[in-house]
N, C-alpha and C. Protein backbone atom coordinates (compact mmCIF):
# COMPACT_ATOMS: atom_id res chain seq x y z
N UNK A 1 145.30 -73.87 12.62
CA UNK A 1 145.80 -72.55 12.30
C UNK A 1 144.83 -71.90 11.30
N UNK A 2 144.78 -70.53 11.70
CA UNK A 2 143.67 -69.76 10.92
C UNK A 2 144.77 -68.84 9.59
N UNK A 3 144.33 -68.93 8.04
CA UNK A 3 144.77 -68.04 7.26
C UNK A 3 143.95 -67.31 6.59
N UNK A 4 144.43 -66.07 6.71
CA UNK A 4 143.73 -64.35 5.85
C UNK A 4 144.04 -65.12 4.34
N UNK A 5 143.41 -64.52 3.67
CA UNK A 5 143.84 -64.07 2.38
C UNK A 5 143.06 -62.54 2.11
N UNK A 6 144.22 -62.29 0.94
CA UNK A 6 143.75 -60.89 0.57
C UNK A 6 144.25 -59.72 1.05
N UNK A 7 143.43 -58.80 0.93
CA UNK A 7 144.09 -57.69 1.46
C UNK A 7 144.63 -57.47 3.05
N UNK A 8 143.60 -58.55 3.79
CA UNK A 8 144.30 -58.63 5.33
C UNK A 8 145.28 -59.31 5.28
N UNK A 9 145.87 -60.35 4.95
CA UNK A 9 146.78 -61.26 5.24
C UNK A 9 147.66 -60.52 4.62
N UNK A 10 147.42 -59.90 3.58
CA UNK A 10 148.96 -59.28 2.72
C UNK A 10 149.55 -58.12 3.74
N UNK A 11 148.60 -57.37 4.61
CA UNK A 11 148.65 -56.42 5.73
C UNK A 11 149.10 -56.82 6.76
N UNK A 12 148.71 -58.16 7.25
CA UNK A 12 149.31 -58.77 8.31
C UNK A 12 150.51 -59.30 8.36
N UNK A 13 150.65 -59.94 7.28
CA UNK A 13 152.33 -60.54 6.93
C UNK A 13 153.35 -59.29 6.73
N UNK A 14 153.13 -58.19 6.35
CA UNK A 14 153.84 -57.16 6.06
C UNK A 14 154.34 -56.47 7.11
N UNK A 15 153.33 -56.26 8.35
CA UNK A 15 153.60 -55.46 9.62
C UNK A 15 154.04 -57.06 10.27
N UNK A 16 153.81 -57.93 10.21
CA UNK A 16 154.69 -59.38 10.94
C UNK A 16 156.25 -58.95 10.85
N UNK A 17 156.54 -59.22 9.21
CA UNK A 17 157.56 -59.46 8.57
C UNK A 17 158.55 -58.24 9.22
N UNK A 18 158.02 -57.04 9.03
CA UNK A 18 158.28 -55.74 9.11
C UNK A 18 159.52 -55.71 11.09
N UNK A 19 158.86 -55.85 11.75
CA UNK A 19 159.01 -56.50 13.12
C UNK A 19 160.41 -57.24 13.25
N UNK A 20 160.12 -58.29 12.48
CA UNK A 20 161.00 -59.30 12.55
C UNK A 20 161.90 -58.97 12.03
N UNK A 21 161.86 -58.53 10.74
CA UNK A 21 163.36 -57.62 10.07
C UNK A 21 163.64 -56.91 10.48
N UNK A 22 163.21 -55.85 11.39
CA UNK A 22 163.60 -54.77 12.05
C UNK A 22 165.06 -55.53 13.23
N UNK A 23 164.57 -56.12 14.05
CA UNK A 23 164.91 -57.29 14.77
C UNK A 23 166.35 -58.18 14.27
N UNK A 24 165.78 -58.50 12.83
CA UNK A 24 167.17 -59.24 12.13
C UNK A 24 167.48 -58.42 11.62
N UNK A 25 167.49 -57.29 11.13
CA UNK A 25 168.69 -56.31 11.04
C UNK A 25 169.58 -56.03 11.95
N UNK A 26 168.76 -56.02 12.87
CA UNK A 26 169.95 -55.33 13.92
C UNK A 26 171.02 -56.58 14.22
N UNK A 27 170.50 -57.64 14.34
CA UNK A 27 171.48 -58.58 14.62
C UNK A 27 172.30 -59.07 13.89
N UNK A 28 171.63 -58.89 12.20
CA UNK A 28 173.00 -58.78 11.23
C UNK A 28 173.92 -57.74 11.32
N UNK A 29 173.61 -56.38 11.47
CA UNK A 29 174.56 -55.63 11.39
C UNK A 29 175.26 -55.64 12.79
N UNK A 30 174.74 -56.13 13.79
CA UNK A 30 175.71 -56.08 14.82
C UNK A 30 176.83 -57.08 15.10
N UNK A 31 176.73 -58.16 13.90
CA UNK A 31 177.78 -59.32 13.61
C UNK A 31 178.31 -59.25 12.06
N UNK A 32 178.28 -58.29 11.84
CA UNK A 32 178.99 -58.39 10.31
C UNK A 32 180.13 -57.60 10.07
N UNK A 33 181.13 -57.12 10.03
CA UNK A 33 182.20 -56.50 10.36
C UNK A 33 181.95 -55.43 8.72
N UNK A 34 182.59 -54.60 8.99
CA UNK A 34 182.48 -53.91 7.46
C UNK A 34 183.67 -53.46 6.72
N UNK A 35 184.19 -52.58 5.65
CA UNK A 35 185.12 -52.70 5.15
C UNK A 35 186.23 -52.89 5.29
N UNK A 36 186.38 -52.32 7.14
CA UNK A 36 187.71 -52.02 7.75
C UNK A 36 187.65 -52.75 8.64
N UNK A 37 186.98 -54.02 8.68
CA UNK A 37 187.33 -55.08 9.28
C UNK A 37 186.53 -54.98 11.13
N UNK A 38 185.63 -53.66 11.49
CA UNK A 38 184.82 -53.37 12.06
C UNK A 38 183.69 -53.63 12.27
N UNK A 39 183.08 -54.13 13.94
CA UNK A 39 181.56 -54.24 13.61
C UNK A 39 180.81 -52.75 13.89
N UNK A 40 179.59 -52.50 12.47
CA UNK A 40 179.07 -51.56 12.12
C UNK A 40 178.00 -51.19 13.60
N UNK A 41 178.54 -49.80 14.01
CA UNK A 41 177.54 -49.44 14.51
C UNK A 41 176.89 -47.83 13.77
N UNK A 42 175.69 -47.47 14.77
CA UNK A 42 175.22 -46.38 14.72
C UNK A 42 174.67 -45.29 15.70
N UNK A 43 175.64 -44.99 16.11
CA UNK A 43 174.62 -44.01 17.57
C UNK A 43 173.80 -43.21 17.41
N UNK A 44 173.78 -43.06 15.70
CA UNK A 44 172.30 -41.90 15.75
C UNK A 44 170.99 -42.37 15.69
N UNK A 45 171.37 -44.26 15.52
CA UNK A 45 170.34 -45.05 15.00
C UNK A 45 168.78 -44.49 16.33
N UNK A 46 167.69 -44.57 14.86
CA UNK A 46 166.17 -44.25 16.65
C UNK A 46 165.56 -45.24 15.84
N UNK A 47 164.46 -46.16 16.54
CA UNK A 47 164.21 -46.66 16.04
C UNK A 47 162.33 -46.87 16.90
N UNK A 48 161.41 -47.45 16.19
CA UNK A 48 160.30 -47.45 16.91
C UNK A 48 159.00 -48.30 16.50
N UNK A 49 159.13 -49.64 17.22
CA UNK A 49 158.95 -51.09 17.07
C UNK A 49 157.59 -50.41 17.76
N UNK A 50 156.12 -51.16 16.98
CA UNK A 50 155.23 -51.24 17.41
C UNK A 50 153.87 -52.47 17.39
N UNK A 51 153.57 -52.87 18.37
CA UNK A 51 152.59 -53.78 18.00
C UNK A 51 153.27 -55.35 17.85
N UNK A 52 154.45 -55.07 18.60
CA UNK A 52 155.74 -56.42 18.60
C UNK A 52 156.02 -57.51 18.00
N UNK A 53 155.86 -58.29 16.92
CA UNK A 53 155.54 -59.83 16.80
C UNK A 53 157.62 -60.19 17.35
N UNK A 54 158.22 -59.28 17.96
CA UNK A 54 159.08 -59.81 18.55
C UNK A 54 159.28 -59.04 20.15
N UNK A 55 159.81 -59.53 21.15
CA UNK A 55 159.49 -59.47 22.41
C UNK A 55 160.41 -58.35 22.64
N UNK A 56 159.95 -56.98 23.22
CA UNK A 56 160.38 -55.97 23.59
C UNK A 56 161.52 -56.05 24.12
N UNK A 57 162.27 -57.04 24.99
CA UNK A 57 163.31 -56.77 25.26
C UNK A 57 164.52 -57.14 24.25
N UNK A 58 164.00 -58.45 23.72
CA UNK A 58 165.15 -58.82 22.69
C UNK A 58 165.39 -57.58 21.49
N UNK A 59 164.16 -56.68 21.03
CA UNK A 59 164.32 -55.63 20.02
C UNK A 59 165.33 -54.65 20.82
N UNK A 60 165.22 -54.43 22.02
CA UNK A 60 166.07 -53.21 22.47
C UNK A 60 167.30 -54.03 22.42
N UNK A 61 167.88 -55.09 22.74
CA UNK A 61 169.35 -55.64 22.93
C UNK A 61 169.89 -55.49 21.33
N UNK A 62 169.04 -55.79 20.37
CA UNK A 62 169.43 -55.72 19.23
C UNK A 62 169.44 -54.56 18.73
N UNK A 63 168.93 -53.55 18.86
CA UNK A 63 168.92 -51.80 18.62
C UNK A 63 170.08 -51.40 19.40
N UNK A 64 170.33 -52.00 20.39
CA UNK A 64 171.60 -50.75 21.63
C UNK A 64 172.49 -51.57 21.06
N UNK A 65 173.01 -52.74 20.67
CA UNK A 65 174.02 -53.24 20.07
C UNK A 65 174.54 -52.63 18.77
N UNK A 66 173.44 -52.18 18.04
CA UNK A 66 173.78 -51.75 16.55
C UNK A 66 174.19 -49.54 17.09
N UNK A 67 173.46 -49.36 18.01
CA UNK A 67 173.69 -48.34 18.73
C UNK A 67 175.33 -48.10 18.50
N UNK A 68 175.89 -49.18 19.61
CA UNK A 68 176.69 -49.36 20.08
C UNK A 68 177.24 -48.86 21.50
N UNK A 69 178.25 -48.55 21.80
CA UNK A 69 178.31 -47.57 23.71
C UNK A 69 178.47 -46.40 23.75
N UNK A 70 178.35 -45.30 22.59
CA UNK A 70 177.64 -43.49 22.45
C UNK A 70 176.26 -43.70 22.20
N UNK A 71 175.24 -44.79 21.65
CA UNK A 71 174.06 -44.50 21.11
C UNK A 71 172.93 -44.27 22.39
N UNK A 72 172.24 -43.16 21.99
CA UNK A 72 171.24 -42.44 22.83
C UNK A 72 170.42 -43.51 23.34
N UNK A 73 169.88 -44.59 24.23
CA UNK A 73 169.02 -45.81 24.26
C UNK A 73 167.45 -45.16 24.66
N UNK A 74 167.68 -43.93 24.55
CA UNK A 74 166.14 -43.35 24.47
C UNK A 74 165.45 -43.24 23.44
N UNK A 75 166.29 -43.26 22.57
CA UNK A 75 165.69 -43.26 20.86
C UNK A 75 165.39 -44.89 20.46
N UNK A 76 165.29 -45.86 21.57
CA UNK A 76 164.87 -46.91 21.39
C UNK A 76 163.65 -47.10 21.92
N UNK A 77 162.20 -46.95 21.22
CA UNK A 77 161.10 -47.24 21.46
C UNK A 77 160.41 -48.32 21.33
N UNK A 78 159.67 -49.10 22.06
CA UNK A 78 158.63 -49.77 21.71
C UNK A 78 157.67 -49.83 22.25
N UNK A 79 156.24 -50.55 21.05
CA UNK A 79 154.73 -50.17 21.93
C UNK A 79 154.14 -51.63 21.64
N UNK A 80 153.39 -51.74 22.57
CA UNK A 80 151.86 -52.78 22.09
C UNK A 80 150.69 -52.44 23.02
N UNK A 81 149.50 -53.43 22.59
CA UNK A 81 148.59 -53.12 23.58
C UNK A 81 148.22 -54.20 23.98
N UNK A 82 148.10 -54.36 25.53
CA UNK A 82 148.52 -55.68 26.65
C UNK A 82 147.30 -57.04 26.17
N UNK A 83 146.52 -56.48 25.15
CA UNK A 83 145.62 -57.15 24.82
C UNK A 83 146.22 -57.86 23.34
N UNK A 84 146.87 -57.72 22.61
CA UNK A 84 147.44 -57.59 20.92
C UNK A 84 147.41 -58.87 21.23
N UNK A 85 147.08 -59.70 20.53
CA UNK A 85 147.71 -61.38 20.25
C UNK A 85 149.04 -61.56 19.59
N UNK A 86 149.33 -60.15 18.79
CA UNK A 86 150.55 -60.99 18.06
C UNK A 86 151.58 -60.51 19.19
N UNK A 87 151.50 -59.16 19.88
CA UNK A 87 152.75 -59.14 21.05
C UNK A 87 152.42 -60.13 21.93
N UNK A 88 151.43 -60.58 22.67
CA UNK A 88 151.34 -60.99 23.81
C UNK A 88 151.36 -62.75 23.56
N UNK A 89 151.10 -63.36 22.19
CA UNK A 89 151.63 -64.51 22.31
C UNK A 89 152.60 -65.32 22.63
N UNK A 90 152.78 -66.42 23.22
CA UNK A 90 153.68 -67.01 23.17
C UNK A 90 153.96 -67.73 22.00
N UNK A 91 153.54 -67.36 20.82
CA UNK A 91 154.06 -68.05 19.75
C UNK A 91 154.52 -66.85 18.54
N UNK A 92 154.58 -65.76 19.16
CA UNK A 92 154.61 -64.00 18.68
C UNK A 92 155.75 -63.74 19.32
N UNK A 93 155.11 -62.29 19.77
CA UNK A 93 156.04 -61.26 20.76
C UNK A 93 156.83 -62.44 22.02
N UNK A 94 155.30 -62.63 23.05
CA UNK A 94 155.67 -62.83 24.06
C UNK A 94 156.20 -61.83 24.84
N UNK A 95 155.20 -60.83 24.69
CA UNK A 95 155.18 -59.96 25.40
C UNK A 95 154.20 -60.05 26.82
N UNK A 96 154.61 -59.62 28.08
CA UNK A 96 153.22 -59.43 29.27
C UNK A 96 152.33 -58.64 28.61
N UNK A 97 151.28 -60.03 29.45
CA UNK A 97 149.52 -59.20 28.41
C UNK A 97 148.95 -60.13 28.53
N UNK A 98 147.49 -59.90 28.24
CA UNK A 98 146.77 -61.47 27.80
C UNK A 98 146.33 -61.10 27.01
N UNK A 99 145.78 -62.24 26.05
CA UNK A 99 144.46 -62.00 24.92
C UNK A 99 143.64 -62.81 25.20
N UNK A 100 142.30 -62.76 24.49
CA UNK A 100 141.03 -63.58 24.76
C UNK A 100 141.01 -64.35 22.91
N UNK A 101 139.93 -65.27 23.54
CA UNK A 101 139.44 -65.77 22.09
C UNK A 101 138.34 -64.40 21.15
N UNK A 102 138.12 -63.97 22.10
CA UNK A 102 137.09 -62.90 21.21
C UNK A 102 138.70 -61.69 20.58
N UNK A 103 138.92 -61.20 20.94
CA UNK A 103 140.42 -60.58 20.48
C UNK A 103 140.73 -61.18 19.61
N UNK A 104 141.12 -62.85 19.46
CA UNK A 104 141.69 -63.38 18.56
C UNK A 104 140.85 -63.10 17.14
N UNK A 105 139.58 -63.31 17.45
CA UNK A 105 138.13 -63.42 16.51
C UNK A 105 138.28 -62.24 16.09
N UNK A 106 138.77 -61.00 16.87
CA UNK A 106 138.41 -59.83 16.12
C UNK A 106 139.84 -59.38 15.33
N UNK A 107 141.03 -59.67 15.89
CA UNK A 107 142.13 -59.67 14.59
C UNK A 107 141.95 -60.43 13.46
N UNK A 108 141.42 -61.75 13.58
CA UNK A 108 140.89 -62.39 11.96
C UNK A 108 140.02 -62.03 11.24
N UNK A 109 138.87 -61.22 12.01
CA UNK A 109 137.88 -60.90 11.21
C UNK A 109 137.25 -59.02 10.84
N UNK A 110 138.12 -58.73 11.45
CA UNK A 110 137.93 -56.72 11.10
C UNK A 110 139.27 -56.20 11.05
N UNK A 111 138.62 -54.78 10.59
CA UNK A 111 139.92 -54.03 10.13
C UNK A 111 140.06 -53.01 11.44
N UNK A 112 139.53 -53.46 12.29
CA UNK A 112 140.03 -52.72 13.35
C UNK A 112 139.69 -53.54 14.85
N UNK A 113 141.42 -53.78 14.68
CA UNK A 113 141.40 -54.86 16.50
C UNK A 113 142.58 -54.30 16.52
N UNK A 114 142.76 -54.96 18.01
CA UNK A 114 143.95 -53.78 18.74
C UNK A 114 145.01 -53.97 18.10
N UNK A 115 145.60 -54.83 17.19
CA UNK A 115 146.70 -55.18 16.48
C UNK A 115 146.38 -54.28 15.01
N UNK A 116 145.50 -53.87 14.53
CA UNK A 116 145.79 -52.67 13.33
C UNK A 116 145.53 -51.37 13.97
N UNK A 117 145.19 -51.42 15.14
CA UNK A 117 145.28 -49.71 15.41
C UNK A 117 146.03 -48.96 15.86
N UNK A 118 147.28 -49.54 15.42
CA UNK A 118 148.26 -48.53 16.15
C UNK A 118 148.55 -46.89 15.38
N UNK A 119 149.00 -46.33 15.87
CA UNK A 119 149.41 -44.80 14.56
C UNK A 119 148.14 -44.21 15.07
N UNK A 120 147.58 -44.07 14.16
CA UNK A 120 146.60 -42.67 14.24
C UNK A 120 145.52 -43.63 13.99
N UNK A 121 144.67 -44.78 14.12
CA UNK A 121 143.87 -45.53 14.13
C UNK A 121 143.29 -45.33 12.54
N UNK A 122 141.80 -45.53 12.95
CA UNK A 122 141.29 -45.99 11.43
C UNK A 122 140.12 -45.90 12.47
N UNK A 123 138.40 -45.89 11.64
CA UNK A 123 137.25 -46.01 11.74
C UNK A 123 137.12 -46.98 12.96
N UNK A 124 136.38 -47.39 14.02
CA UNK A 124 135.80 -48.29 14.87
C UNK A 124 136.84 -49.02 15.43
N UNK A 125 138.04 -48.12 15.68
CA UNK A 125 138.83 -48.58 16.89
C UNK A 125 138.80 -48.03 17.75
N UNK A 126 138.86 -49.18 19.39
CA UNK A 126 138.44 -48.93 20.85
C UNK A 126 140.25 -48.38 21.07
N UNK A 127 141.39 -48.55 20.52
CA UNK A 127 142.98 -48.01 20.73
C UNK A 127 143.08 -47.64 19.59
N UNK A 128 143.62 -46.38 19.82
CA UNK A 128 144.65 -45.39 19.41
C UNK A 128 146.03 -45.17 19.72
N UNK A 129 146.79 -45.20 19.55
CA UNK A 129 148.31 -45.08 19.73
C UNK A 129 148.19 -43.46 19.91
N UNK A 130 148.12 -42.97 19.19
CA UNK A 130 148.61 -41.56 18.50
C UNK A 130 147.41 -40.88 18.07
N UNK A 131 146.24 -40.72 18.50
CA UNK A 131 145.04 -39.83 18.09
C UNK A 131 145.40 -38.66 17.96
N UNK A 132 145.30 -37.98 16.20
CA UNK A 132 144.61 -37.13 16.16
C UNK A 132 143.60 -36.05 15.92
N UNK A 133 143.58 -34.76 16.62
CA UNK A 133 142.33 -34.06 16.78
C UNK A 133 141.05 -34.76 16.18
N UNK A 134 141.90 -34.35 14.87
CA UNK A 134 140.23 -34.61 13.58
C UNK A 134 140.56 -35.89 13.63
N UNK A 135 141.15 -36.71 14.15
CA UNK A 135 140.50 -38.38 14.22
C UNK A 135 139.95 -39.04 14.88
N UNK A 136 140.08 -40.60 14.54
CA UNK A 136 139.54 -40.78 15.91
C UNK A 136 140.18 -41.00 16.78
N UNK A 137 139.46 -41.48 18.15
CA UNK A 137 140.31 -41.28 19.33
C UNK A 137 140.28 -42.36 20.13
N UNK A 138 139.75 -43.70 19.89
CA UNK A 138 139.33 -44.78 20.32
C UNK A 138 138.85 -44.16 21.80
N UNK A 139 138.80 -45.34 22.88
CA UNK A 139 138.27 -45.12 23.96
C UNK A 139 139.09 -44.96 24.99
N UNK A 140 138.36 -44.21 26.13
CA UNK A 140 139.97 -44.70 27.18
C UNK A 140 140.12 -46.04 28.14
N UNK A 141 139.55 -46.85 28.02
CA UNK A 141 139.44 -47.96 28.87
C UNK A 141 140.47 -49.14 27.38
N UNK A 142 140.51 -48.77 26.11
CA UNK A 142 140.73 -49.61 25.01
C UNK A 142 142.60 -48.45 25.19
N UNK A 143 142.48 -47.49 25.27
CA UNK A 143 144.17 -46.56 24.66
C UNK A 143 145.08 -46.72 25.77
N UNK A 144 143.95 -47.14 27.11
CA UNK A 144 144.78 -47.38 28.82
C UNK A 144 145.69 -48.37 28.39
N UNK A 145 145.28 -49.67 27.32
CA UNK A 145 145.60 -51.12 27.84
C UNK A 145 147.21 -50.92 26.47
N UNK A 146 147.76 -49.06 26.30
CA UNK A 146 148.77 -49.64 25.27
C UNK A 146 149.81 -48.98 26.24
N UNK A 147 151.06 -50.17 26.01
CA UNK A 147 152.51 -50.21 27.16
C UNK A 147 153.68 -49.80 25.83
N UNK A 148 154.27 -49.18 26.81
CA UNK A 148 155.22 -48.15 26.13
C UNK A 148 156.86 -48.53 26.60
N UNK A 149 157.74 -48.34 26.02
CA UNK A 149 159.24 -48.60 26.93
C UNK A 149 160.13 -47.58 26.22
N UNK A 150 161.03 -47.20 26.60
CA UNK A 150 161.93 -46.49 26.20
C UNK A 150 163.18 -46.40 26.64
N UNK A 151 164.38 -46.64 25.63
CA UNK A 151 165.71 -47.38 26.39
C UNK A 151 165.67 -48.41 27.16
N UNK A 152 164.49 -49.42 26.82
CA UNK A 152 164.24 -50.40 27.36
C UNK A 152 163.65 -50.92 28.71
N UNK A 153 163.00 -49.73 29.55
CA UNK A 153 162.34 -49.13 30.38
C UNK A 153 161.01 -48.89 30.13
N UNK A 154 160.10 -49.51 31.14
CA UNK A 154 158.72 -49.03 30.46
C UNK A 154 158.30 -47.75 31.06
N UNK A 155 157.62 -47.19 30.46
CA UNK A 155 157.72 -45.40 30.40
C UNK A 155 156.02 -45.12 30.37
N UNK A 156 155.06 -45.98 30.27
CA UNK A 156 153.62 -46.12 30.33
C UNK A 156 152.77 -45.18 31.45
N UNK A 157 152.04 -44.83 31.16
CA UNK A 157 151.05 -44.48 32.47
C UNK A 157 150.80 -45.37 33.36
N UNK A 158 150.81 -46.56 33.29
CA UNK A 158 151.04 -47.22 34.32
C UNK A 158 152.43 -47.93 35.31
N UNK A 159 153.11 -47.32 34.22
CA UNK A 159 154.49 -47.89 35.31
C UNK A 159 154.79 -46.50 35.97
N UNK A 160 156.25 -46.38 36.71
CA UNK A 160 156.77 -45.89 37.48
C UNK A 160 156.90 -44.40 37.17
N UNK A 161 157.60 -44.36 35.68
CA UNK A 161 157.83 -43.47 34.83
C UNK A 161 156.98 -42.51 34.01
N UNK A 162 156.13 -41.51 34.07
CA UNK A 162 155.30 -41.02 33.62
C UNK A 162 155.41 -40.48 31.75
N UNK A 163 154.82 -40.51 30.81
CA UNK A 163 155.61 -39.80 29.61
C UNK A 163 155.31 -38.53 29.77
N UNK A 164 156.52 -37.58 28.53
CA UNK A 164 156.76 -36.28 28.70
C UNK A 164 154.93 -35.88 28.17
């Protein structure tokens, strides 16, 4: 096993952690009853998981649960890119995807691999999530490889479903 220290690892554990609590929130609050003896929901809850270190479908079961049966399941988003090691591992997300050893090499060793570029990127990333104008824009053969779902549906340029 490979460990960061420093400012990457404190970055990496944070957007890990971040994921995963998102994840165990929902499943605490969807088993904890609250003052009035109720389990807590929220139908206004939106929520928008990116870059997965938990597997896209289990985040939506745990979001539409805390939802509950009025909550909008379109305001349930999630993204990665089919390349990410931390979605696409089987010891991660476990999300569909592959990664390579060079991928792996380049999340341990730069500040820009497909696992920190999500949002609006940063300097010498090939993906972008969200480019804009005055930024950068990574490439399109690197922004093709990011999968999208919505209400638990994938909603990607490459699936069925086109986005708005």
């Amino acid at each position: 096993m490979i460990f960061r220290t420093g400012e990457k690892a404190a970055r990496d554990a944070e957007f890990f952690n971040t994921l995963l609590v998102q994840e165990s929130a929902f499943t605490i609050l969807a088993n904890r009853p609250n003052e009035n003896g109720k389990i807590y929901t929220n139908p206004s809850l939106t929520v928008q998981g990116v870059g997965g270190a938990a597997n896209v479908n289990s985040y939506y079961k745990a979001a539409a649960i805390v939802q509950g049966p009025k909550g909008d399941r379109s305001k349930i988003t999630s993204s990665y890119y089919s390349d990410d090691i931390v979605a696409t591992s089987f010891l991660a997300g476990g999300n569909p995807g592959a990664w390579t050893l060079k991928g792996l090499w380049q999340v341990i060793t730069t500040e820009y691999s497909m696992h920190s570029c999500y949002g609006t990127g940063q300097k010498d990333c090939a993906q972008v999530q969200n480019p804009l104008s005055s930024g950068y824009q990574g490439t399109p053969e690197g922004n093709a490889t990011l999968i999208q779902y919505r209400g638990g549906e994938r909603v990607d340029a490459k699936s069925n479903e086109l986005l708005p």
